[in-house]
C-alpha atoms as a PDB file:
ATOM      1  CA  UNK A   1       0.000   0.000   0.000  1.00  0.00           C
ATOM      2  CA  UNK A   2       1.836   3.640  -0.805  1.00  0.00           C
ATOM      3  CA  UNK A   3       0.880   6.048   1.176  1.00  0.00           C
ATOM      4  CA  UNK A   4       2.131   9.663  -0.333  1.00  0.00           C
ATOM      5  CA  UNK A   5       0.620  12.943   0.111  1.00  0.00           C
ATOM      6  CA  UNK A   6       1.781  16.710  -0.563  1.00  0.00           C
ATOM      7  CA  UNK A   7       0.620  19.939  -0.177  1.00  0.00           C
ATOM      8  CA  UNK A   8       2.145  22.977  -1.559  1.00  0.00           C
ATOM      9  CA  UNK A   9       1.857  26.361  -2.087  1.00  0.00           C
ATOM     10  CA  UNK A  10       3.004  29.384  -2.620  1.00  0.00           C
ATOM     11  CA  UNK A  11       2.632  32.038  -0.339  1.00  0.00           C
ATOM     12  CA  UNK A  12       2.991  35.698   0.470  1.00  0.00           C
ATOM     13  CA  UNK A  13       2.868  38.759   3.257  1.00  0.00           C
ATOM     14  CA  UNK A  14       3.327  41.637   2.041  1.00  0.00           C
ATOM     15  CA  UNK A  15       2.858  43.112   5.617  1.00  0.00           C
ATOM     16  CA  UNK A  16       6.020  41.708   6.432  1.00  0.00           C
ATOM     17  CA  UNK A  17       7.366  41.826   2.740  1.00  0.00           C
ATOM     18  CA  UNK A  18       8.088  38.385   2.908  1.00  0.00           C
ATOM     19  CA  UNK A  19       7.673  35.813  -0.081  1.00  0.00           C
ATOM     20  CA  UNK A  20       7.299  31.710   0.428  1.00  0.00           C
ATOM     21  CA  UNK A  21       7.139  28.708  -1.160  1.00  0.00           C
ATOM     22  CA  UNK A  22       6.381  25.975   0.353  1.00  0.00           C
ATOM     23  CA  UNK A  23       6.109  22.161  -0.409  1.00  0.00           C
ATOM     24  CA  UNK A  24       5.488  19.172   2.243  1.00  0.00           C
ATOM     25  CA  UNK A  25       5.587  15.947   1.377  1.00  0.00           C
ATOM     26  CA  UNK A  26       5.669  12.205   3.313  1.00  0.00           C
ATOM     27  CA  UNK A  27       8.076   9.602   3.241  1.00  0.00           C
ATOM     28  CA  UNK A  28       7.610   5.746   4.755  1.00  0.00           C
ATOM     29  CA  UNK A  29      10.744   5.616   6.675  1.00  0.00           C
ATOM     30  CA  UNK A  30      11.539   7.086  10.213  1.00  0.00           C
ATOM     31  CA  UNK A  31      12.943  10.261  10.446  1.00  0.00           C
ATOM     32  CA  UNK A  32      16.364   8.510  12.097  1.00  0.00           C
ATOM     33  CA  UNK A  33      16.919   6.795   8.355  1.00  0.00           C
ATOM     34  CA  UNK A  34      15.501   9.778   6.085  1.00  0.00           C
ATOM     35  CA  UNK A  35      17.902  12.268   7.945  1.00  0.00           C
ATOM     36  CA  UNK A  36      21.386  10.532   6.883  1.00  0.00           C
ATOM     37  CA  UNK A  37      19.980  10.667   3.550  1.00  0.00           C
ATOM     38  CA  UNK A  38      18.814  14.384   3.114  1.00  0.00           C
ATOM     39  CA  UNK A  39      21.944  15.976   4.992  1.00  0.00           C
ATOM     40  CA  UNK A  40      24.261  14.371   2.604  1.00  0.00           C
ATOM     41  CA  UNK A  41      24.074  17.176   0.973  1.00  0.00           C
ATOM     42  CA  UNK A  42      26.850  16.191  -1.738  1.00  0.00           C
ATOM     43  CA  UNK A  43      25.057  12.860  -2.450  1.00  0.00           C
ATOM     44  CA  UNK A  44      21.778  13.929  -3.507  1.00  0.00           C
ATOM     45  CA  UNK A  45      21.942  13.935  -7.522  1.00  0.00           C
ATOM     46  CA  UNK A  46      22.800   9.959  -6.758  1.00  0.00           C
ATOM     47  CA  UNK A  47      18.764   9.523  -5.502  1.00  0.00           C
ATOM     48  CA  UNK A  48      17.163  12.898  -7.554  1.00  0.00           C
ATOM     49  CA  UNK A  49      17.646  15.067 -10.763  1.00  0.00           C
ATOM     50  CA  UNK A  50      16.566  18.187  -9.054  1.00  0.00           C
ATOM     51  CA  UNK A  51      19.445  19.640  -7.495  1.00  0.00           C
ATOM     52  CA  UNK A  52      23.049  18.994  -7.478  1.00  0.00           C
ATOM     53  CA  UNK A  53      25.448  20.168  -4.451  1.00  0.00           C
ATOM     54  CA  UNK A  54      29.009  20.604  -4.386  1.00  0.00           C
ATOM     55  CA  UNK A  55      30.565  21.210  -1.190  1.00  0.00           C
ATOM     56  CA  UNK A  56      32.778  24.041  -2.061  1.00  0.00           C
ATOM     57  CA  UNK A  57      36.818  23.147  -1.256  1.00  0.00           C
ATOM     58  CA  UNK A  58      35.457  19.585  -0.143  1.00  0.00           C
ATOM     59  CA  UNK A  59      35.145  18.504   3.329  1.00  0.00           C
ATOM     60  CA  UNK A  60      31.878  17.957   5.588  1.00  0.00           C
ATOM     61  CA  UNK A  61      28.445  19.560   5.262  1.00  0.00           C
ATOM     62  CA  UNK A  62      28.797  22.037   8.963  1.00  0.00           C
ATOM     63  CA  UNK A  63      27.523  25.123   9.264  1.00  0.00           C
ATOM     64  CA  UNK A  64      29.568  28.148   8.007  1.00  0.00           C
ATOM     65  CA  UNK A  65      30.224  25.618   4.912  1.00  0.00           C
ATOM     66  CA  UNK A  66      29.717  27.252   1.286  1.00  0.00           C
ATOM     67  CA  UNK A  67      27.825  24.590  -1.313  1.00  0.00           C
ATOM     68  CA  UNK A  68      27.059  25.560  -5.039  1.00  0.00           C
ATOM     69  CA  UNK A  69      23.688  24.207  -5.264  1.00  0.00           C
ATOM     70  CA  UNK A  70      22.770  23.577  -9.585  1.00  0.00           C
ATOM     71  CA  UNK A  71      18.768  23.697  -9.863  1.00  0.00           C
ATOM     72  CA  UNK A  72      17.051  22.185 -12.642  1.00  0.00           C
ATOM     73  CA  UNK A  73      14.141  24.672 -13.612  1.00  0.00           C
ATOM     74  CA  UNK A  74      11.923  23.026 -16.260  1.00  0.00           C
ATOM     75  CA  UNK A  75      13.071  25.180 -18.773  1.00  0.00           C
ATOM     76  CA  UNK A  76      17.144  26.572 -17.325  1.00  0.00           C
ATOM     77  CA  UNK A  77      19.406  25.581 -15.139  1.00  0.00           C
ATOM     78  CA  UNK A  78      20.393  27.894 -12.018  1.00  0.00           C
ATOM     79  CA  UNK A  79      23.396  27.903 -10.577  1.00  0.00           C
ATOM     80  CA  UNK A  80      23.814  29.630  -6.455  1.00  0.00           C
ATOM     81  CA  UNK A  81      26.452  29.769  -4.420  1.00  0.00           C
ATOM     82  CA  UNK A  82      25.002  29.840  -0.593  1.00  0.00           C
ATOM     83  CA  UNK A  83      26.127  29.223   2.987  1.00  0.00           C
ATOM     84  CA  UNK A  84      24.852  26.225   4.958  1.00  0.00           C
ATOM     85  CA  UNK A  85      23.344  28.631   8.450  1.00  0.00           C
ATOM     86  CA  UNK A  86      21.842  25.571  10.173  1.00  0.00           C
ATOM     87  CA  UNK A  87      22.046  22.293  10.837  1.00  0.00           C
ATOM     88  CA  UNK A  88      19.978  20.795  13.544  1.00  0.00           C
ATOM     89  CA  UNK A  89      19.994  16.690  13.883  1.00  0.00           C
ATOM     90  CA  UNK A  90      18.225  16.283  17.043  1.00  0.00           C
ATOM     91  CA  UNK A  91      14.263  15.460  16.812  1.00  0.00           C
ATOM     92  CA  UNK A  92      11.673  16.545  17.042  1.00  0.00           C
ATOM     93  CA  UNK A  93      12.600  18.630  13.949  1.00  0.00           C
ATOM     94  CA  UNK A  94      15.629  17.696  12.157  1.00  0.00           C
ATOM     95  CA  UNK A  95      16.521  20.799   9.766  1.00  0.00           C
ATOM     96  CA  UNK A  96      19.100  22.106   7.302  1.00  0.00           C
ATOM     97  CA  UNK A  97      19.437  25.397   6.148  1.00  0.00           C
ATOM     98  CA  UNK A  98      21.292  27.774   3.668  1.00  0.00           C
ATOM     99  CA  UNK A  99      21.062  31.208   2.652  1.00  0.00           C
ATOM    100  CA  UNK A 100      22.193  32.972  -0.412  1.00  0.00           C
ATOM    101  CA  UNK A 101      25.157  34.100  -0.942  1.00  0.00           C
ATOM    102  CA  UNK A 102      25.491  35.012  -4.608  1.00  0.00           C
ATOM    103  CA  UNK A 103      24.278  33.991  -8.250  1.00  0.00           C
ATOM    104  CA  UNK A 104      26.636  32.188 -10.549  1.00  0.00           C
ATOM    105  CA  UNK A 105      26.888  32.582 -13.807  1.00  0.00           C
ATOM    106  CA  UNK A 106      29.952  30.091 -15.349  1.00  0.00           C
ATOM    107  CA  UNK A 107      32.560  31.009 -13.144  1.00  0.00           C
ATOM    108  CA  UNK A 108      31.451  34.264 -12.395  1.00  0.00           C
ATOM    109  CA  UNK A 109      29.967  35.104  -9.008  1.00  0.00           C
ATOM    110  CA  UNK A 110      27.432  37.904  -8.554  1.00  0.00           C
ATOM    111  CA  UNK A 111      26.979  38.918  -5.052  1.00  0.00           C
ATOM    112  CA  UNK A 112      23.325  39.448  -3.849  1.00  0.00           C
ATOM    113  CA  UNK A 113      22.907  41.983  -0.969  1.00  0.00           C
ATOM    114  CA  UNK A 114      20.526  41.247   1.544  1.00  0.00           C
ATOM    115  CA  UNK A 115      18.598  44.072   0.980  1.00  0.00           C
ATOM    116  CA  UNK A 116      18.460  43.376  -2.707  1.00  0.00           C
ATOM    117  CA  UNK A 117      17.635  39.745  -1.942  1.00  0.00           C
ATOM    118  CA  UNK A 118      17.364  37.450   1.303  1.00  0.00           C
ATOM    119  CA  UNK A 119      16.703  34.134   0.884  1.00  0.00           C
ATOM    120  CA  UNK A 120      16.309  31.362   4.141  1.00  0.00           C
ATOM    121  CA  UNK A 121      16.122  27.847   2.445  1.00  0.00           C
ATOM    122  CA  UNK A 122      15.392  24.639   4.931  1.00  0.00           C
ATOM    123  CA  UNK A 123      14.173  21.206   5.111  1.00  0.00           C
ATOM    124  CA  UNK A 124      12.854  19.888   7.808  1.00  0.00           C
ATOM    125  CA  UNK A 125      12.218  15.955   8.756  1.00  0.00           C
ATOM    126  CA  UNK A 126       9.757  15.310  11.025  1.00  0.00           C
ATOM    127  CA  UNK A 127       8.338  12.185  13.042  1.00  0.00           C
ATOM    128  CA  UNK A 128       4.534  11.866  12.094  1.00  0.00           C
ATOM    129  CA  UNK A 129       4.016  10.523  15.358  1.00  0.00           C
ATOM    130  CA  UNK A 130       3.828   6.829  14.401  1.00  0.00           C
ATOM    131  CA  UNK A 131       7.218   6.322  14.440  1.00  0.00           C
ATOM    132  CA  UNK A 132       7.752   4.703  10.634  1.00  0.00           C
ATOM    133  CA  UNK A 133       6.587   7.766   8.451  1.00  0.00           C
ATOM    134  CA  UNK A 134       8.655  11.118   8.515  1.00  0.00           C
ATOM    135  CA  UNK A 135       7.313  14.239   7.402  1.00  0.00           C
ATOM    136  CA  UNK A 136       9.227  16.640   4.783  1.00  0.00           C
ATOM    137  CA  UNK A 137       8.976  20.470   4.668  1.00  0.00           C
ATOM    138  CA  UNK A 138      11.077  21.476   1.764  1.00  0.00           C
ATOM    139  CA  UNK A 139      10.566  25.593   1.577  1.00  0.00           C
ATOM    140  CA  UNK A 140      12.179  28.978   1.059  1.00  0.00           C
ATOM    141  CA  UNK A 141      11.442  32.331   2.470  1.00  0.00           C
ATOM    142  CA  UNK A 142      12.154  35.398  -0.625  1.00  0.00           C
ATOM    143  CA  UNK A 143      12.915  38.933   1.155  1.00  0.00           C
ATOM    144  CA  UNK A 144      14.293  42.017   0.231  1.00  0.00           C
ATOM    145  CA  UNK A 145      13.499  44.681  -2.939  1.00  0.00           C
ATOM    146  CA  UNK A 146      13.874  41.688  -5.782  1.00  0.00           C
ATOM    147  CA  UNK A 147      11.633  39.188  -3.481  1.00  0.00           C
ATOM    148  CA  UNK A 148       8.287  40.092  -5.308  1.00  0.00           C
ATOM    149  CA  UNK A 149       9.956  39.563  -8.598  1.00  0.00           C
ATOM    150  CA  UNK A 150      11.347  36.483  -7.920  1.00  0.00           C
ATOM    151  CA  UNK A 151       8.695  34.862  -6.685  1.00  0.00           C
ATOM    152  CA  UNK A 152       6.151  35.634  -9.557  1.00  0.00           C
ATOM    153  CA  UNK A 153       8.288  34.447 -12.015  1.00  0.00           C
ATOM    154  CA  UNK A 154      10.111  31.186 -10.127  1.00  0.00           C
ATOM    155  CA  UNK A 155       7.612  30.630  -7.307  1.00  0.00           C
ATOM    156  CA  UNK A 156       5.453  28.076  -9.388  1.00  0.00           C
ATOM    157  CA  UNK A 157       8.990  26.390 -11.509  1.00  0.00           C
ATOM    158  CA  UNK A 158      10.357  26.483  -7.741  1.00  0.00           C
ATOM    159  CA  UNK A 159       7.511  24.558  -6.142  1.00  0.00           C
ATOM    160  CA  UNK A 160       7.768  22.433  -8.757  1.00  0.00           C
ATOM    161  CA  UNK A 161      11.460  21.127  -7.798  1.00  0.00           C
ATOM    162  CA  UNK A 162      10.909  20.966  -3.680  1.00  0.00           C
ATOM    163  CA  UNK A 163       7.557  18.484  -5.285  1.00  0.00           C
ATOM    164  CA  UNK A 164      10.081  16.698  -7.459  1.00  0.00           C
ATOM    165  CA  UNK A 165      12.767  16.460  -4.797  1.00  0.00           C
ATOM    166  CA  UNK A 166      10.060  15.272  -2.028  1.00  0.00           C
ATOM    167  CA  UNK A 167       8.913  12.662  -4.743  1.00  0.00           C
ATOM    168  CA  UNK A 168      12.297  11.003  -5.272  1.00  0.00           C
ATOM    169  CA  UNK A 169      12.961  10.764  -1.732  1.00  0.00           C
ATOM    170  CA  UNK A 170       9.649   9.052  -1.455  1.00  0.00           C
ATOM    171  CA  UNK A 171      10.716   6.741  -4.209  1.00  0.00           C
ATOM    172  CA  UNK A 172      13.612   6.181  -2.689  1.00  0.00           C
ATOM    173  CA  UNK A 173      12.028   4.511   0.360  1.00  0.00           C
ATOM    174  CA  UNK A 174       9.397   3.036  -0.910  1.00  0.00           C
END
């Protein structure tokens, strides 16, 4: 029997100026074997097609790290250089976490200013409460003076991906 459900969205306050996207999907492991899996960070495009990471001057994903992360869009490929802000492995919410840094464009890098652009990327695995199903939050929070503009034209390709990555993890524990 498969059991796989996900809700997305695409969200935004513009009280707070702030721009989401948002996808949430379930896999039939427990979050103590999905966890390994998603914070291998540099072993993803073995499992999914949706995002490649390269741990920039090798090493081990930590906080502080810089990863370029290559996004398949349906219709480009984006490349990002960001910084790896948070790791946290401990339940009840295990979460990893990078933030922009700057746009990359062969082997130039374009800085992006926070004010210009902020971006908080996580996800999150959590226990569903039965022990043998873990819940993924795969999201990203847009701020700054490019945020609206971003999100109207990649919010939907960009929920797309965090549905295609939660899929293939799904897959890959079914």
């Amino acid at each position: 029997w498969i059991f796989c459900l996900f809700i997305s969205l695409v969200s935004i306050n513009p009280v707070k100026a702030q721009f989401s996207v948002n996808a949430t999907g379930f896999v039939n492991a427990s979050p103590e074997d999905v966890w390994p899996v998603v914070r291998e960070l540099e072993m993803w495009s073995d499992w999914q097609d949706t995002f490649d990471i390269e741990l920039i001057d090798g090493g081990v994903v930590d906080v502080g790290k810089d990863i370029l992360i290559t996004s398949q869009f349906p219709t480009t490929t984006q490349q990002t250089l960001e910084t790896i802000n948070k790791i946290e492995p401990e339940s009840p919410r295990r979460k990893i976490c990078w933030i922009l840094k700057s746009f990359v464009i062969g082997s130039l890098k374009i800085p992006i200013p926070d004010f210009l652009l902020k971006t908080d990327r996580c996800i999150e695995i959590i226990d569903s409460d039965n022990g043998d199903t873990s819940i993924v939050l795969n999201w990203i929070v847009y701020t700054g003076f490019l945020a609206p503009i971003v999100i109207f034209t990649t919010g939907s390709d960009t929920l797309e991906l965090f549905d295609n990555f939660n899929d293939a993890l799904y897959i890959l524990f079914a």
